[in-house]
C-alpha atoms as a PDB file:
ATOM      1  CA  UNK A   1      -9.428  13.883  -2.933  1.00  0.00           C
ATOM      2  CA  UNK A   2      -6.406  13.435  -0.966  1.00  0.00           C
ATOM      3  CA  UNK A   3      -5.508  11.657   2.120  1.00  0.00           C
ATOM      4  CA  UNK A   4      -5.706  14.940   4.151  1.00  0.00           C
ATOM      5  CA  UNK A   5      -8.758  15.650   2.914  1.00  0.00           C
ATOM      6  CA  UNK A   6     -10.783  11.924   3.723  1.00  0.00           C
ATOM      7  CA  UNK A   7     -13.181  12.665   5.923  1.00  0.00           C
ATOM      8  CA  UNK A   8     -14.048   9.755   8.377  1.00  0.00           C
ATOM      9  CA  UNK A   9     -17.526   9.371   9.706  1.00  0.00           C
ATOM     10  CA  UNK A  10     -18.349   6.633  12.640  1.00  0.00           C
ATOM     11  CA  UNK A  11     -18.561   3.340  12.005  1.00  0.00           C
ATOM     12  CA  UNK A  12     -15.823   3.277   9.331  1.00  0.00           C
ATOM     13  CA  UNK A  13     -12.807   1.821   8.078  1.00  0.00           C
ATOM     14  CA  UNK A  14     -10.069   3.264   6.371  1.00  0.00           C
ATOM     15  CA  UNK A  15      -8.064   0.363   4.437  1.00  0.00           C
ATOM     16  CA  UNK A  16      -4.224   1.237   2.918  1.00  0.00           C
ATOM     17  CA  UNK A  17      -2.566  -1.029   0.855  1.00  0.00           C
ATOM     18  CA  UNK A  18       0.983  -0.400   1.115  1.00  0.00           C
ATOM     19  CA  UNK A  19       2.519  -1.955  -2.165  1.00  0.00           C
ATOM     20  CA  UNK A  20       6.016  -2.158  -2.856  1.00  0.00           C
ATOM     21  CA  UNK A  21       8.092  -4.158  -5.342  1.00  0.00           C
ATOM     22  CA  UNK A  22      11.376  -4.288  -8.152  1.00  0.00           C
ATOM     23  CA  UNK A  23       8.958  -5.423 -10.764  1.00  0.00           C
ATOM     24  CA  UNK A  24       7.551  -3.196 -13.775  1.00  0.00           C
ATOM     25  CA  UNK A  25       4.210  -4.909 -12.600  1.00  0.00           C
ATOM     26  CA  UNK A  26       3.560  -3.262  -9.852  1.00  0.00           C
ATOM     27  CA  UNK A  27       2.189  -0.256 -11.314  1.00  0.00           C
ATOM     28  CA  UNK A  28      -0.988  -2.642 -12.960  1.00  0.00           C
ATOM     29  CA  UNK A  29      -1.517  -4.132  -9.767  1.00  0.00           C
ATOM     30  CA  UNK A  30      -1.892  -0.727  -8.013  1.00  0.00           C
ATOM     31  CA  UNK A  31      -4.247   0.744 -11.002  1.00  0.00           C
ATOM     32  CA  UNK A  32      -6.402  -2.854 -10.567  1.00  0.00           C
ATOM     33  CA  UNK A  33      -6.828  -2.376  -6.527  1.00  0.00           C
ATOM     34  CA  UNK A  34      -7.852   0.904  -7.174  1.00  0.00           C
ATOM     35  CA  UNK A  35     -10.335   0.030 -10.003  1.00  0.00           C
ATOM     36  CA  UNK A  36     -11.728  -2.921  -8.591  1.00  0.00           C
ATOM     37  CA  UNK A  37     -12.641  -0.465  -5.730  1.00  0.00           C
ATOM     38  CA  UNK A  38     -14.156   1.996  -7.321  1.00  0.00           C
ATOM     39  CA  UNK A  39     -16.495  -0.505  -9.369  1.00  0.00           C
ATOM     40  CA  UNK A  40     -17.585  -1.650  -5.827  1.00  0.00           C
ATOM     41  CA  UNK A  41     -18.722   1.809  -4.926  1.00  0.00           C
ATOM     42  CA  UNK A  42     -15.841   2.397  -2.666  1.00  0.00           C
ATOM     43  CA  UNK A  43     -14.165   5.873  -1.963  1.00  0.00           C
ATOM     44  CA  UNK A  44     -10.472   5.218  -2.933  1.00  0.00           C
ATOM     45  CA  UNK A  45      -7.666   7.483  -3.362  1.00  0.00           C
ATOM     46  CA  UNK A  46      -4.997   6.760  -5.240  1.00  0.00           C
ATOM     47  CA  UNK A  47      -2.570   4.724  -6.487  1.00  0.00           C
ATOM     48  CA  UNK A  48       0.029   7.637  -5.075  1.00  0.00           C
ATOM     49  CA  UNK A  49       3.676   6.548  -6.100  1.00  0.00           C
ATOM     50  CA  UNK A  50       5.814   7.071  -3.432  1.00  0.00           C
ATOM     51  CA  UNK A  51       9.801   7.643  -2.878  1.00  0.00           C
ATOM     52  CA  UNK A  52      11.544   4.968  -4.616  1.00  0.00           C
ATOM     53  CA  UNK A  53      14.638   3.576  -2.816  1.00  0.00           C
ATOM     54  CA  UNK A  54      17.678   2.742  -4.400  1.00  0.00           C
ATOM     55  CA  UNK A  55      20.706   0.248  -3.464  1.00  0.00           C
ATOM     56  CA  UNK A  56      24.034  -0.220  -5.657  1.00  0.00           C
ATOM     57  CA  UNK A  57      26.856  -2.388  -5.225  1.00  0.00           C
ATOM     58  CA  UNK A  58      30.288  -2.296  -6.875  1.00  0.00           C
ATOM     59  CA  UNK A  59      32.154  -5.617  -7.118  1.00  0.00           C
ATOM     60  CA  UNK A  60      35.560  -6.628  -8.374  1.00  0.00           C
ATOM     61  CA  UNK A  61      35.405  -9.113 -11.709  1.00  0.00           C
ATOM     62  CA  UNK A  62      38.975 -10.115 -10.720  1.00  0.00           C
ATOM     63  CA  UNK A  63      39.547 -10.762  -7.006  1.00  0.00           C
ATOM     64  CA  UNK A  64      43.889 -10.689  -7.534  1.00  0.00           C
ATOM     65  CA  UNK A  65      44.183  -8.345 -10.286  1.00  0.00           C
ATOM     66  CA  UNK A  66      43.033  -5.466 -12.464  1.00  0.00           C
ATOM     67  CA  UNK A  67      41.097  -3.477  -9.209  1.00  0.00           C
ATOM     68  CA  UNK A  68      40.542  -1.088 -11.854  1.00  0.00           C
ATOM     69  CA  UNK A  69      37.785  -3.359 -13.838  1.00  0.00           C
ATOM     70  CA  UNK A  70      34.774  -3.554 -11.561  1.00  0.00           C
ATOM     71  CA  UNK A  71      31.009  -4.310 -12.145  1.00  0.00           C
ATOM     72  CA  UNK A  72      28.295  -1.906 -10.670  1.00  0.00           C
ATOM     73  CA  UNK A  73      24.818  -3.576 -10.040  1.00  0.00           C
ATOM     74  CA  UNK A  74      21.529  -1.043  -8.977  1.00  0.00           C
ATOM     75  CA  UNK A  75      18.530  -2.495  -7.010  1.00  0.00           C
ATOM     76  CA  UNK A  76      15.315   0.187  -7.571  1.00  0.00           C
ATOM     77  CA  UNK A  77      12.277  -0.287  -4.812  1.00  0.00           C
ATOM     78  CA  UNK A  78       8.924   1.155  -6.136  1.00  0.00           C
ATOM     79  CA  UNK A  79       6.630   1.805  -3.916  1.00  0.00           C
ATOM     80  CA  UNK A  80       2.615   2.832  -4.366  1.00  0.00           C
ATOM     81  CA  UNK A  81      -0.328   3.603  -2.061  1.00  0.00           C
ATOM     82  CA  UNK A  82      -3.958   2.714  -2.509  1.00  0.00           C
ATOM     83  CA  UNK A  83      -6.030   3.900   0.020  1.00  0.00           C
ATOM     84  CA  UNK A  84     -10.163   3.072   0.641  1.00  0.00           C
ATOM     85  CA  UNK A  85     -12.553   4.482   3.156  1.00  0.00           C
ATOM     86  CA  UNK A  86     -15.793   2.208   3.532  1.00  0.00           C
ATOM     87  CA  UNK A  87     -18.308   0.881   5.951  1.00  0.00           C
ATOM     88  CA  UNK A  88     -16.932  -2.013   8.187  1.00  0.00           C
ATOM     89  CA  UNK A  89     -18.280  -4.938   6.416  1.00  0.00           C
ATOM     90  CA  UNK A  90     -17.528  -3.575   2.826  1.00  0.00           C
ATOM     91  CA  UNK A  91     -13.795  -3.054   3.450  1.00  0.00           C
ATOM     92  CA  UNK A  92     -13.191  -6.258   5.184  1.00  0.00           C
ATOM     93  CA  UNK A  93     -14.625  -7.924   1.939  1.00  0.00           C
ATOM     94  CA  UNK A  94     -12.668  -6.155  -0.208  1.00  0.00           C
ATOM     95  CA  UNK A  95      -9.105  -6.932   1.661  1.00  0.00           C
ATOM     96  CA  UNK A  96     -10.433 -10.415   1.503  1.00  0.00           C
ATOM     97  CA  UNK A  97     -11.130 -10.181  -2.410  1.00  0.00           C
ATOM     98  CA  UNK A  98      -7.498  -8.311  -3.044  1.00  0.00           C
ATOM     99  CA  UNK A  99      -5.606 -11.071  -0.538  1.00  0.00           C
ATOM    100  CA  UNK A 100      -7.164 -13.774  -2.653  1.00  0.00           C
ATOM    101  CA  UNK A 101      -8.742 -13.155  -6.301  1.00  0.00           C
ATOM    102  CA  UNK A 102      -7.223  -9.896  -7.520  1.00  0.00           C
ATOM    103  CA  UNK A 103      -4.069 -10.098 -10.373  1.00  0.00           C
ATOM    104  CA  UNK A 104      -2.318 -13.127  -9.503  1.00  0.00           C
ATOM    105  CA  UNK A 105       0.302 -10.932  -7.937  1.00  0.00           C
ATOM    106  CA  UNK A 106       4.427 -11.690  -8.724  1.00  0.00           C
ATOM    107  CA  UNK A 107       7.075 -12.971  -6.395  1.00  0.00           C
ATOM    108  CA  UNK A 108       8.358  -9.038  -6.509  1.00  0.00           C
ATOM    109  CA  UNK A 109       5.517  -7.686  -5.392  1.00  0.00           C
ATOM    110  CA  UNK A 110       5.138  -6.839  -1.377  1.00  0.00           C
ATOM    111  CA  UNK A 111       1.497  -5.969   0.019  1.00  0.00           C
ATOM    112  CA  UNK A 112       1.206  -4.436   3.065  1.00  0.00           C
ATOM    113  CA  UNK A 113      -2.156  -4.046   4.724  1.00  0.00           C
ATOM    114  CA  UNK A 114      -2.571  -1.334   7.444  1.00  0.00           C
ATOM    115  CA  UNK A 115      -6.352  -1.337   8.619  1.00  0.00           C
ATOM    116  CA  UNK A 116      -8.245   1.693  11.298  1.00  0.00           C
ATOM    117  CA  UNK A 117     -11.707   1.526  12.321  1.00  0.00           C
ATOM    118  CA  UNK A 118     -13.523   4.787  13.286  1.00  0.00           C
ATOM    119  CA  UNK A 119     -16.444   4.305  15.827  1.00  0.00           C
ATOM    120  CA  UNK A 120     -19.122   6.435  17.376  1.00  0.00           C
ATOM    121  CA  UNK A 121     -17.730   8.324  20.230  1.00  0.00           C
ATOM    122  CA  UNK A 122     -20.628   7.225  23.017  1.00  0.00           C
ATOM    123  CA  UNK A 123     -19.261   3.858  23.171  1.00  0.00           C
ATOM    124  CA  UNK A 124     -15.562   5.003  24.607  1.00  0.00           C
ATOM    125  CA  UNK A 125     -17.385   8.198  26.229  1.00  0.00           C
ATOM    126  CA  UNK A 126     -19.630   7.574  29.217  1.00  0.00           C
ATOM    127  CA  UNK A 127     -19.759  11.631  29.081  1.00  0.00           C
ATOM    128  CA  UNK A 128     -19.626  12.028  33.198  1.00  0.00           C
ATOM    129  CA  UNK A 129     -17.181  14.362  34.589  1.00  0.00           C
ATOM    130  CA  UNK A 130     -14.477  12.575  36.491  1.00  0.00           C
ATOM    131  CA  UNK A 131     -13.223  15.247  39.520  1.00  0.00           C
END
């Protein structure tokens, strides 16, 4: 199942966990969202790696002399996405549980939470016609 494909009935939440990070651990902390999810009977997709994003620098080891002896230095971003789809109560449990128990998560590692709630449409709708 992919993200186009999640249906959303009323009364839901859809929960994605936006993780990012420079460490080789942020791979096992996707997997363990995900798992942890699916042992609670959630619907999950994912982890999906995304784009990594790159920076590089080039500095001088002499700052008078020798421009032609330089140091290059490479910073990688990872990035993953876990996404769940569960009833109200459930998902606001589990993004409790993964901000607090789950893998004692590195200094590298970035979370981002991004949280929508579907309701029923008869509490925005009154249904009357307005001219």
């Amino acid at each position: 199942m992919s993200i186009s494909q999640t249906v959303v009935s009323n009364g839901r939440k859809i929960v994605n966990f936006n993780l990012q990070g420079i460490d080789h651990v942020l791979p096992y902390i996707a997997k363990r969202i995900a798992w942890a999810a699916k042992l609670s009977g959630i619907k999950t997709v994912g982890p999906i790696p995304l784009p990594s994003t790159f920076q590089k620098w080039t500095v001088l080891k002499s700052p008078h002399t020798d421009k032609r002896s330089r140091e290059q230095y490479e910073l990688k971003v990872n990035k993953r996405l876990v996404q769940i789809d569960a009833n109200v109560e459930m998902a606001d449990k589990f993004v409790k549980f993964v901000q607090t128990k789950l893998p004692p998560i590195s200094a590298t590692v970035d979370i981002k939470i991004e949280e929508r709630i579907y309701h029923p449409e008869e509490n925005f709708y009154s249904g009357k016609r307005i001219a």
